[in-house]
Protein backbone atom coordinates (compact mmCIF):
# COMPACT_ATOMS: atom_id res chain seq x y z
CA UNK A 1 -67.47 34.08 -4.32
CA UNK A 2 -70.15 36.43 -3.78
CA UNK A 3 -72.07 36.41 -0.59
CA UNK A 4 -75.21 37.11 -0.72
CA UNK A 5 -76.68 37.84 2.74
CA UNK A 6 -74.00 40.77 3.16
CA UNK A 7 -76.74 42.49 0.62
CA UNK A 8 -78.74 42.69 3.73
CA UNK A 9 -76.04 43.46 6.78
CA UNK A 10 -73.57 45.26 5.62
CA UNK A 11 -72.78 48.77 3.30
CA UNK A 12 -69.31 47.67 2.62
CA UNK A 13 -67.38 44.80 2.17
CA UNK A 14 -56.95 59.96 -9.44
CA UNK A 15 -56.32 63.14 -7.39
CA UNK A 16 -54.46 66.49 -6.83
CA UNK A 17 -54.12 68.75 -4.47
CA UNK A 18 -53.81 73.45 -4.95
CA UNK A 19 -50.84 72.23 -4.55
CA UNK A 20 -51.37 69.69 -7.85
CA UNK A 21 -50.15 67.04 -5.15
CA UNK A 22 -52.59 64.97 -2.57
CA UNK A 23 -50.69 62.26 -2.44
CA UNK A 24 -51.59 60.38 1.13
CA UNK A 25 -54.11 59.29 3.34
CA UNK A 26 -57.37 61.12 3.51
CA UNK A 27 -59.53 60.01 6.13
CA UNK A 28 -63.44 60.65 6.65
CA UNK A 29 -66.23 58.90 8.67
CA UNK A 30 -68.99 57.88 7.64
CA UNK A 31 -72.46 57.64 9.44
CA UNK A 32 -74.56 54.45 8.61
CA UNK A 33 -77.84 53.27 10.56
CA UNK A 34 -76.92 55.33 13.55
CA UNK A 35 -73.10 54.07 13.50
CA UNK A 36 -69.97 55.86 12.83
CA UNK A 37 -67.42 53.78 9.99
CA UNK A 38 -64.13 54.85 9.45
CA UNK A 39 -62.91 55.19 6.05
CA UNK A 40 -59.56 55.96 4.88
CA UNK A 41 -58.52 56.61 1.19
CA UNK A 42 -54.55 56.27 0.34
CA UNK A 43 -53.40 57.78 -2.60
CA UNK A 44 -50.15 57.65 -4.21
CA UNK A 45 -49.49 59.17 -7.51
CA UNK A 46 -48.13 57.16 -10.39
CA UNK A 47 -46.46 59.70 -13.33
CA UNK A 48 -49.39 61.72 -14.34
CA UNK A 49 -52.05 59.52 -12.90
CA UNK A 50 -53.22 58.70 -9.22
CA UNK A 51 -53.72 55.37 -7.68
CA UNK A 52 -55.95 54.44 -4.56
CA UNK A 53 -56.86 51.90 -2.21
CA UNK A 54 -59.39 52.12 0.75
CA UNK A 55 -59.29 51.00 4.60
CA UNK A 56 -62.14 50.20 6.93
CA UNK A 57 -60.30 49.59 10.22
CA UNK A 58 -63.54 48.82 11.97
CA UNK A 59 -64.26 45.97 9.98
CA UNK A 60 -60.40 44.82 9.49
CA UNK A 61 -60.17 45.41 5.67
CA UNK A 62 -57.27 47.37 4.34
CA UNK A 63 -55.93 47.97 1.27
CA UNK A 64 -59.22 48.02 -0.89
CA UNK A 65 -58.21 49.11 -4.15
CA UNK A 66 -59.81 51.60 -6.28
CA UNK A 67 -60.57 50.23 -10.15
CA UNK A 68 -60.44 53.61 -11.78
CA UNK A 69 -59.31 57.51 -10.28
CA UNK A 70 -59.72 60.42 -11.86
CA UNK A 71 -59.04 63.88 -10.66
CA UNK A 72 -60.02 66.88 -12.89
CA UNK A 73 -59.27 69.96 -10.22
CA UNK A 74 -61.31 70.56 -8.33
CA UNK A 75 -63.21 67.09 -9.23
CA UNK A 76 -62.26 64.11 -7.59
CA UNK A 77 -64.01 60.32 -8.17
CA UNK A 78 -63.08 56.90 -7.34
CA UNK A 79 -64.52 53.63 -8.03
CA UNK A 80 -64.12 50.49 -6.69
CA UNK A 81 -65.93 48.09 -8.99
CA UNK A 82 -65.19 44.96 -6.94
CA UNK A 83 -67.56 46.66 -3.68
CA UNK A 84 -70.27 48.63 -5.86
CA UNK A 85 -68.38 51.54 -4.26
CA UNK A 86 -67.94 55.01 -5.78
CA UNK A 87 -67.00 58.28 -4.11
CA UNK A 88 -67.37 61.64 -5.75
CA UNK A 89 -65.62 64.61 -3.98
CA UNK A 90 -64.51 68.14 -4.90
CA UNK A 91 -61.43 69.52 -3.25
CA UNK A 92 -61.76 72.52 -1.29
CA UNK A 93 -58.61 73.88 0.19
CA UNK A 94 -55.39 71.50 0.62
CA UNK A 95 -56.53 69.56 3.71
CA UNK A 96 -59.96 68.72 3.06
CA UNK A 97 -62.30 67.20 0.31
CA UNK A 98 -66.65 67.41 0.26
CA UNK A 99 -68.06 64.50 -0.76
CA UNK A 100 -70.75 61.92 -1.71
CA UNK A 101 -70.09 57.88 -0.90
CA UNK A 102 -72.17 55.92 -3.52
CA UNK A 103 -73.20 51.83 -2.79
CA UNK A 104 -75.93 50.16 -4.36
CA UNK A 105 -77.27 53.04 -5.62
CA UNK A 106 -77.56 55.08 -1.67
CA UNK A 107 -75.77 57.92 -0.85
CA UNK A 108 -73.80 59.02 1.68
CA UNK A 109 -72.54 62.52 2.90
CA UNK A 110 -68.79 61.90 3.54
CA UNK A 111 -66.17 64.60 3.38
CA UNK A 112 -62.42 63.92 3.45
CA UNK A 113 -59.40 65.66 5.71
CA UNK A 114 -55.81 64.90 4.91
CA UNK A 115 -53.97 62.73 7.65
CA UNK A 116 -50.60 63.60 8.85
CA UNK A 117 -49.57 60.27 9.07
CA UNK A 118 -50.56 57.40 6.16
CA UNK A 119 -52.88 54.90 8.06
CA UNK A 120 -50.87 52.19 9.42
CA UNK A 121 -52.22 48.59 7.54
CA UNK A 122 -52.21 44.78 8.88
CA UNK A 123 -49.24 43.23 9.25
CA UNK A 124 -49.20 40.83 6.01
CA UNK A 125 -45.55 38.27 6.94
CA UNK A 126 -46.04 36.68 3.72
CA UNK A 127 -45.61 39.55 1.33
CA UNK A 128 -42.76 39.21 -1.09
CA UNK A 129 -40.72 42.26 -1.03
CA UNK A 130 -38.21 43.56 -3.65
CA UNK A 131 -36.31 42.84 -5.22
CA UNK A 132 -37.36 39.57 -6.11
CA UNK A 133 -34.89 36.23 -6.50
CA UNK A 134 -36.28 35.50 -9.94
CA UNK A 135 -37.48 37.75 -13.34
CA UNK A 136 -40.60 39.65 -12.74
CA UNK A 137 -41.98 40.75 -16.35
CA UNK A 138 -44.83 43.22 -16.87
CA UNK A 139 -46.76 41.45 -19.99
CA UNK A 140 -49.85 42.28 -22.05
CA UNK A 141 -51.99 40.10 -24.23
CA UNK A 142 -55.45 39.79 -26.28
CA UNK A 143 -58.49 38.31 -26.00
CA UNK A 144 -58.75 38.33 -29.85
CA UNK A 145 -62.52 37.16 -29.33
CA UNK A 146 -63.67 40.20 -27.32
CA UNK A 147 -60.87 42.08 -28.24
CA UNK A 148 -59.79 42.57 -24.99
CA UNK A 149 -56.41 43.27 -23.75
CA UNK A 150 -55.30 42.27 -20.72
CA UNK A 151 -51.90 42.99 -19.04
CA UNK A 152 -50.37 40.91 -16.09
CA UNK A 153 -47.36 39.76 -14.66
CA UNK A 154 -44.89 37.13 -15.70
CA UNK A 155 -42.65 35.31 -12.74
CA UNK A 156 -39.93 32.79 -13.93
CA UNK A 157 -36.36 31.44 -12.26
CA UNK A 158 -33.66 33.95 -12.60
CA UNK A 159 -31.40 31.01 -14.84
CA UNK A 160 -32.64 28.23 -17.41
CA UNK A 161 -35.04 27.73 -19.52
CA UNK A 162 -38.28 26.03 -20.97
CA UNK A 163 -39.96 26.49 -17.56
CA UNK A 164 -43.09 24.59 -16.92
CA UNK A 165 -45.74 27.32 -15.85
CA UNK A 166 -48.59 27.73 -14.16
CA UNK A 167 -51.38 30.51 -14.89
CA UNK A 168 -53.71 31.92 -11.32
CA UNK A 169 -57.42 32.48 -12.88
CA UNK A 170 -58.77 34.65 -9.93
CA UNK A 171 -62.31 34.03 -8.03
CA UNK A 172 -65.26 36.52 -8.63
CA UNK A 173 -65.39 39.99 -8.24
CA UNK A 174 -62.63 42.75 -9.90
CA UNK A 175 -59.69 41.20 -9.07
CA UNK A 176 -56.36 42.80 -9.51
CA UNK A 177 -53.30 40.56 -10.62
CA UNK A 178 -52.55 40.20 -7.28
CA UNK A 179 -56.39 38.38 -6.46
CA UNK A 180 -56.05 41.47 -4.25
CA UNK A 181 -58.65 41.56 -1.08
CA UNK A 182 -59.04 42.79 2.36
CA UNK A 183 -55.83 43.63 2.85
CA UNK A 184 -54.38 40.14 1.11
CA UNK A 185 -52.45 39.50 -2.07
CA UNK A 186 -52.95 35.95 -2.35
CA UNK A 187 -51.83 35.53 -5.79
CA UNK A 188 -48.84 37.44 -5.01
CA UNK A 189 -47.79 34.94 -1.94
CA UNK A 190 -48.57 32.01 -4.65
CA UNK A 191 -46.56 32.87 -7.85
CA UNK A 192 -43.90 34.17 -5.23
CA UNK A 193 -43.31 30.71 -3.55
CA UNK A 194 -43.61 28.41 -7.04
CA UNK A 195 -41.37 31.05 -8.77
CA UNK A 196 -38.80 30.29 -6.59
CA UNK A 197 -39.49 26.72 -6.59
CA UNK A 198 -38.89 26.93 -10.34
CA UNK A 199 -42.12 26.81 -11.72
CA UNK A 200 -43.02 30.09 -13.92
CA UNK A 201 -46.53 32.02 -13.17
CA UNK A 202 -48.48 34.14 -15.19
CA UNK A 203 -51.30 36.07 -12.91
CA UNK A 204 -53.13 39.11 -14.68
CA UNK A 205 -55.62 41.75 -14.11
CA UNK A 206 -59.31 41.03 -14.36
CA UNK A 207 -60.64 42.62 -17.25
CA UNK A 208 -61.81 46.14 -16.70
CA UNK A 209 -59.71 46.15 -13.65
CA UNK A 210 -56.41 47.88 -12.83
CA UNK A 211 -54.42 47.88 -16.22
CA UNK A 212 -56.65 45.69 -18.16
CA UNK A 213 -59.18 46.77 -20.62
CA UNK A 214 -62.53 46.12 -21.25
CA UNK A 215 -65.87 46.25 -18.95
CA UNK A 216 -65.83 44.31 -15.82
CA UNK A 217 -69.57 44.95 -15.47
CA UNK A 218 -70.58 43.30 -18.86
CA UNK A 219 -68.73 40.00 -18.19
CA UNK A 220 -69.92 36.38 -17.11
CA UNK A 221 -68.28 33.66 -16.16
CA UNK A 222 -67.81 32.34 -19.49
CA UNK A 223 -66.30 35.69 -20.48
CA UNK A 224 -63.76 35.29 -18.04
CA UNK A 225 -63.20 31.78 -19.34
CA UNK A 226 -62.44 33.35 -22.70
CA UNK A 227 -59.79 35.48 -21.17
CA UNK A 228 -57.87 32.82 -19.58
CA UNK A 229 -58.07 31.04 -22.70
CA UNK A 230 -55.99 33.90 -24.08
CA UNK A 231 -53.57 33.71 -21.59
CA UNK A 232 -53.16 30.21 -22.13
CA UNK A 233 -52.17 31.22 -25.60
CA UNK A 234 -49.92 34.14 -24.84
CA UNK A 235 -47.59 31.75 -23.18
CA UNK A 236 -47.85 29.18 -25.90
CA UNK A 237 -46.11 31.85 -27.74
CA UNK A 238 -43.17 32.31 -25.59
CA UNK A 239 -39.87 30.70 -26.17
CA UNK A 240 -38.90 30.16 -22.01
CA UNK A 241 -42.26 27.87 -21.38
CA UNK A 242 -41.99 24.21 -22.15
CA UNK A 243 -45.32 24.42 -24.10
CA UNK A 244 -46.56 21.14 -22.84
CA UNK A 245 -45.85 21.60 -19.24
CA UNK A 246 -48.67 24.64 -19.11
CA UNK A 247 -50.71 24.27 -16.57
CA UNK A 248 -54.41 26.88 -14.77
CA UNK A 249 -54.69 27.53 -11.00
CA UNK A 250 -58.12 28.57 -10.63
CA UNK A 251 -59.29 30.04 -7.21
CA UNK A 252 -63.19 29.94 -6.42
CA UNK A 253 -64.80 31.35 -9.40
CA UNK A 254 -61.58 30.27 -11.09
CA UNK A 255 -61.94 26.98 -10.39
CA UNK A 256 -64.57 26.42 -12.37
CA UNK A 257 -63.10 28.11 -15.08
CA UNK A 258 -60.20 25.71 -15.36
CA UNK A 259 -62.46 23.16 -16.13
CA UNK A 260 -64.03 24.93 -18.83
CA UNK A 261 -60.91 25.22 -20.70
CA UNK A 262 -59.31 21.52 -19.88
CA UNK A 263 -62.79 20.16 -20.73
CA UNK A 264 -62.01 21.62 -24.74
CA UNK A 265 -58.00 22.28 -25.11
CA UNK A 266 -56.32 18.59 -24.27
CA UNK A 267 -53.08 20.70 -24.24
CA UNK A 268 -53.40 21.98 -20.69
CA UNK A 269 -51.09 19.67 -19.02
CA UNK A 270 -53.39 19.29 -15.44
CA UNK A 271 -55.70 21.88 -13.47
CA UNK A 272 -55.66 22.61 -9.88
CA UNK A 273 -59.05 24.09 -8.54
CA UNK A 274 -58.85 25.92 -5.08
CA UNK A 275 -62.10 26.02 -3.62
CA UNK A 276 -63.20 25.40 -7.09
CA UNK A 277 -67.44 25.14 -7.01
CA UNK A 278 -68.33 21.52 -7.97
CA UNK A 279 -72.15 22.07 -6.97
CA UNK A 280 -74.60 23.93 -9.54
CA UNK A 281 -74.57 27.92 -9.09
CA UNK A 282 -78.12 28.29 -7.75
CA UNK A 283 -77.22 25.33 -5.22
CA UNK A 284 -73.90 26.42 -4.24
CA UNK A 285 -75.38 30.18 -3.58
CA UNK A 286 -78.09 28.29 -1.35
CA UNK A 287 -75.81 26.72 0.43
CA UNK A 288 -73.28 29.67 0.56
CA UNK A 289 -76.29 31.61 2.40
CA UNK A 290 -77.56 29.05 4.46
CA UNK A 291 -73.68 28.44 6.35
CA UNK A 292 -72.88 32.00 6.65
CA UNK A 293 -76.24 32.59 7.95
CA UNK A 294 -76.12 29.76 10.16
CA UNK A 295 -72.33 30.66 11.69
CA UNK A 296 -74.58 34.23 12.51
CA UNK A 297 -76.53 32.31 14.80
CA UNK A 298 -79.73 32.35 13.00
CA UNK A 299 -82.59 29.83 14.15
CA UNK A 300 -83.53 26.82 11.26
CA UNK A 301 -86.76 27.97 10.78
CA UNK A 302 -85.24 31.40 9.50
CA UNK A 303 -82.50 29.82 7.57
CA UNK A 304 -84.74 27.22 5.78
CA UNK A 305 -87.56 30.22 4.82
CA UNK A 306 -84.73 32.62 3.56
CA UNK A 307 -83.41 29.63 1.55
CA UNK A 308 -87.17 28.64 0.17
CA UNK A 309 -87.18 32.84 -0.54
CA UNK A 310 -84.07 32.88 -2.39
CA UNK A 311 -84.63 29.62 -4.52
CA UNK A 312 -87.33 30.34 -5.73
CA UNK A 313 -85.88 33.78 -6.88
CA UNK A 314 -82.88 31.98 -8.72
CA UNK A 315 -85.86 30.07 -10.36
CA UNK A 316 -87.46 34.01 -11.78
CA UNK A 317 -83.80 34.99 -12.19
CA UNK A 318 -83.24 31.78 -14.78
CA UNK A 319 -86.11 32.17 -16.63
CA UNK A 320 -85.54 33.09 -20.08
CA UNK A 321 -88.53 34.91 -20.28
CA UNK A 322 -88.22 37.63 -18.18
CA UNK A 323 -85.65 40.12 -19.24
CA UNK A 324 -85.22 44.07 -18.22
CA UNK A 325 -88.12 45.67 -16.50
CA UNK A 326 -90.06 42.68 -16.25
CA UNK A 327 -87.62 40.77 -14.69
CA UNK A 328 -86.79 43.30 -11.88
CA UNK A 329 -90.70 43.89 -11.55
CA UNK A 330 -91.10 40.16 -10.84
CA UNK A 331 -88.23 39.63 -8.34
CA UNK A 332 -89.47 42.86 -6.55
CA UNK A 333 -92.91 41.48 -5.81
CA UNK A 334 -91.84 38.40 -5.13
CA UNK A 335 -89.10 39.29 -2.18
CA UNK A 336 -91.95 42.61 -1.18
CA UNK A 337 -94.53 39.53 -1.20
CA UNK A 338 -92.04 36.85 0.92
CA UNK A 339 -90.56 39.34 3.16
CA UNK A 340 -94.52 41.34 3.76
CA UNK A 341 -92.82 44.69 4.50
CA UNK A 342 -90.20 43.54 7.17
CA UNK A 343 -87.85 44.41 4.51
CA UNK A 344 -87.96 48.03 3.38
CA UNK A 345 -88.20 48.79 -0.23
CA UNK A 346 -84.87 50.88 -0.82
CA UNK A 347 -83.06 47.02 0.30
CA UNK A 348 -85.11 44.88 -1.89
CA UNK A 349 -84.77 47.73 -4.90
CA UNK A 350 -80.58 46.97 -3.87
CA UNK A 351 -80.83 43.83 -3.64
CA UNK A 352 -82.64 43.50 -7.25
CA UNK A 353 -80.35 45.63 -8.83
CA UNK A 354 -77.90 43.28 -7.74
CA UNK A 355 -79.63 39.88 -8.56
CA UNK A 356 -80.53 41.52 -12.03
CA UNK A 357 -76.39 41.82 -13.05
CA UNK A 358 -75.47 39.36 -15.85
CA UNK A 359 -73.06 38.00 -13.95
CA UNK A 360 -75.43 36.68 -11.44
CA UNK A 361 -78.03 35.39 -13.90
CA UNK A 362 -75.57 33.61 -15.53
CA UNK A 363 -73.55 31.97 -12.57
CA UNK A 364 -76.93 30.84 -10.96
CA UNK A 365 -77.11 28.94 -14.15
CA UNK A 366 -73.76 27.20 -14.10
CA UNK A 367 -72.64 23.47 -14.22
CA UNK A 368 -69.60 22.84 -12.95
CA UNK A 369 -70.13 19.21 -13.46
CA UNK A 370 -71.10 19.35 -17.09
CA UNK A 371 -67.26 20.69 -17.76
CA UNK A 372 -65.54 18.32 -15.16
CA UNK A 373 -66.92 15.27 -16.85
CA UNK A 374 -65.55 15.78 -19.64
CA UNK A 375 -61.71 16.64 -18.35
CA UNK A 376 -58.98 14.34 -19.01
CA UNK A 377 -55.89 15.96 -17.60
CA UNK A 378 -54.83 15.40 -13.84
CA UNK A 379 -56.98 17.48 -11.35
CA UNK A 380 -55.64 18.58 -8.02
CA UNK A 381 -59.00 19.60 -6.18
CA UNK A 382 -58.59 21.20 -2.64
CA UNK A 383 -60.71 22.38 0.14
CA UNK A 384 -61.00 24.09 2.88
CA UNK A 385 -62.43 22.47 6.05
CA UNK A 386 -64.18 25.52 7.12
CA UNK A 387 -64.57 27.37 3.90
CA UNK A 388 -68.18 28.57 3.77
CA UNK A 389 -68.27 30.02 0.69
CA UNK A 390 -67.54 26.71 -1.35
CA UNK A 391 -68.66 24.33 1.67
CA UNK A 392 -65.97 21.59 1.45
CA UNK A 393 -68.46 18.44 2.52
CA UNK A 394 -70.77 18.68 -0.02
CA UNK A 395 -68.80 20.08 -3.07
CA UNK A 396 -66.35 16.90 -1.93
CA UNK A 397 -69.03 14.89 -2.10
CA UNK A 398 -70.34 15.45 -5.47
CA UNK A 399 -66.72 15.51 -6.95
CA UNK A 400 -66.53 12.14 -5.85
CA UNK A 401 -69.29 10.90 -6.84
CA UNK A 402 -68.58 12.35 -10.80
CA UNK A 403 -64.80 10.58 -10.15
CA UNK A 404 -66.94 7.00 -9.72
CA UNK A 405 -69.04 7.48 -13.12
CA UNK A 406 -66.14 8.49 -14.89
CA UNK A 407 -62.97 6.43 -15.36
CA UNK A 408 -61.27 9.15 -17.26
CA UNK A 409 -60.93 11.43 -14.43
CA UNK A 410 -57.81 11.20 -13.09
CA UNK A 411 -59.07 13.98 -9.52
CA UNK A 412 -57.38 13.98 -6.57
CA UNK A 413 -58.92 15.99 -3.71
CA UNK A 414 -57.65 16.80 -0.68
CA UNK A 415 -59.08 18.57 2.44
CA UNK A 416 -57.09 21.09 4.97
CA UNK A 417 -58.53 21.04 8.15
CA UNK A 418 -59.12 24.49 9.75
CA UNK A 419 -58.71 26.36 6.68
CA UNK A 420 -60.83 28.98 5.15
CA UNK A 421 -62.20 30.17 1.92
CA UNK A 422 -58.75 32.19 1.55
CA UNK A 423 -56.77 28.63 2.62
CA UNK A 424 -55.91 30.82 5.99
CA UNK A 425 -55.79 28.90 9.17
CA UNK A 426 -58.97 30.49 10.49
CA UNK A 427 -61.21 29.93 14.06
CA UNK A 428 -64.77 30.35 12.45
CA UNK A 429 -64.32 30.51 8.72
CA UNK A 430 -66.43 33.64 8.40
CA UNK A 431 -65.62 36.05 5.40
CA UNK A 432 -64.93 39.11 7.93
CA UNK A 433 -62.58 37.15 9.47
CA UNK A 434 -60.31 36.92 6.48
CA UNK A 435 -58.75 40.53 7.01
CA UNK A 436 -57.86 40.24 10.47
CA UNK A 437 -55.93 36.54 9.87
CA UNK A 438 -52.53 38.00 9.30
CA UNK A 439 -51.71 34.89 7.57
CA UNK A 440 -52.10 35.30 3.49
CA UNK A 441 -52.19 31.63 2.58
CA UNK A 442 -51.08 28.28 5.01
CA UNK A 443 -47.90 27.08 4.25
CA UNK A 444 -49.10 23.67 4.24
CA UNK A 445 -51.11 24.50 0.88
CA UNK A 446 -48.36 26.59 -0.61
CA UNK A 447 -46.13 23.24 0.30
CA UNK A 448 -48.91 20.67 -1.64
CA UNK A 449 -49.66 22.77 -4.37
CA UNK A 450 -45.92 23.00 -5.63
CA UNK A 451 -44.93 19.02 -4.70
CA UNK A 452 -48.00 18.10 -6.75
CA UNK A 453 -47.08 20.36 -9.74
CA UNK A 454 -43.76 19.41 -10.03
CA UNK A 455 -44.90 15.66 -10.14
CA UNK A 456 -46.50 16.17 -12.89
């Protein structure tokens, strides 16, 4: 999920060489509000394109990969859609690269030299390596509705057939196939361990991400929906998938897209939602805010007017009324009125901008409820005890209470204690923690997840 107080804190969360090669690490630093951050960018070269991925060893994230490279010589630019990141460089001999760093619409001097050695990464024990004990299939499919295509990855046993299957529906932001993220390939570990438990897995690229098409940028929740629908199709078409054995694995932002599609097709055999949101958007977001906030040690009297500041934002940012200009002209005043100048005006202009995306107007606006009620198919819903991006207690707490109005429910919910919003064991549950866990996912939820499926 997005977090939204990182708006305020924090400036983070192909090529060729003279030699037509720059395959490696390049590594640069980067000076922010008086402090020094190490960046490095990897690059490996794939046929006649480049691929990339960024490190920030100071802040324990490796692995960050790029959405789109391009390298025109002497032209270099990377983007990384998922951080609001883009770096635009020119190559200048064969060791180093001038540059600009782009977030949130600041820039950044930061120039590039090549490293000797490629930077060394976290220690990830859970990573499948190759080659794998069952078929791994490189797949593509259409969102006939957008016309989007979309290309993924399709696990199944190495022997039989008419597989029951499971497809991963990632949480927000542009998400590779892999639900790829500070350093982590979550959806990797997952279709790894129920592949070779016999169940097959279909995980794919975000749109506009990696090798899928379309615009990432332009896309809301219910957009995202649409494309999981069409994956849901794709393996209604394939002749190794017991067709009524098909079931969605939604992760954060993908758990409440599971419901959306149960709620409509009663041919999805059951949902499982993994930190799947059960509160409204503009709630959950409150909430999100106020934990994170309050793990940061901040007093109650800050954390209740920040909250009071924000709601009443999400209230402007919902109002059908205001589009464009407007809008952004009414949530400036508003957080240059709340804030009275403690906050400068390049940070509320960034934190506008960011408000202002259609993916945030239209997830404030979400009811997670509204598509849960009307689910019939069994529903595996599962916490984490110290998740606080989808606070277990409360989202628990309304899930239960939608369970008692509604015999046709059939939920069951379970909580893992000392688990994060990854499902890592964790110590504090904070998001910058996630990266230096070298844990990818608890066994203990791998173990559940695939018991429950295959009693179904």
């Amino acid at each position: 999920m997005k977090i939204t107080m990182y708006l305020f804190i924090a400036i983070f969360m192909s090529m060729s060489s003279f030699s037509q090669d720059i395959s490696g690490t390049w590594t640069g630093e980067l000076a922010v509000q008086g402090t020094k951050l190490k960046l490095n960018f990897n690059i490996d070269k794939d046929g006649s394109t480049h691929k990339a991925t960024m490190d920030s060893p100071s802040q324990g994230a490796y692995g960050i990969p790029a959405s789109n490279v391009t390298f025109t010589n002497p032209e270099l630019e990377i983007e990384i859609v998922s951080a609001g990141i883009s770096y635009k460089g020119k190559l200048i001999d064969d060791s180093n690269i001038d540059g600009i760093f782009i977030q949130g619409g600041r820039e950044f001097d930061l120039d590039l030299t090549r490293s000797k050695e490629k930077a060394t990464g976290p220690i990830r024990p859970q990573e499948p390596k190759k080659p794998y004990s069952y078929n791994s299939t490189d797949v593509s499919f259409i969102n006939v509705e957008d016309n989007v295509t979309l290309k993924g990855t399709l696990t199944s046993p190495k022997s039989g057939s008419n597989f029951p299957a499971v497809i991963l529906v990632s949480g927000s932001g542009a998400q590779n196939r892999d639900e790829e993220l500070m350093g982590h390939k979550p959806f990797l570990v997952l279709s790894d361990y129920l592949t070779r438990n016999g169940i097959a897995v279909l995980r794919y690229d975000d749109r506009g991400t990696a090798e899928s098409g379309g615009d990432y940028s332009l896309a809301t929740t219910h957009d995202f929906a649409k494309d999981a629908n069409a994956a849901v199709e794709f393996l209604r078409t394939r002749d190794d998938i017991n067709h009524s054995k098909i079931g969605i694995i939604g992760h954060s932002e993908g758990g409440a897209i599971a419901p959306m599609l149960a709620s409509k097709d009663a041919g999805i055999a059951y949902i499982i939602l993994m930190a799947g949101p059960i509160l409204d958007g503009k709630d959950l977001m409150l909430l999100q805010k106020y934990k994170i906030e309050s793990q940061m040690g901040a007093p109650k009297s800050v954390l209740d007017n920040n909250n009071k500041i924000f709601s009443d934002a999400y209230d402007i940012l919902v109002n059908k009324n205001l589009n464009g200009e407007v809008l952004k002209d009414s949530l400036f005043n508003h957080f240059q009125r709340e804030y009275a100048g403690a906050l400068p005006k390049n940070n509320i202009d960034e934190l506008v901008n960011q408000l202002t995306k259609i993916w945030w107007r239209a997830f404030i606006s979400l009811k997670p409820a509204e598509y849960l009620r009307e689910v019939k198919c069994p529903t595996l819903a599962i916490f984490g005890e110290k998740d606080l991006q989808v606070p277990s207690k409360e989202n628990i707490e309304k899930l239960e209470t939608l369970a008692s109005k509604n015999s046709n429910m059939k939920v069951e919910i379970k909580e893992f204690e000392d688990l994060n919003h990854l499902f890592q064991e964790c110590t504090t549950g904070m998001p910058n923690e996630y990266a230096q866990i070298e844990q990818t996912m608890s066994p203990k939820v791998l173990e559940f997840i695939k018991s429950w499926i295959l009693k179904r």
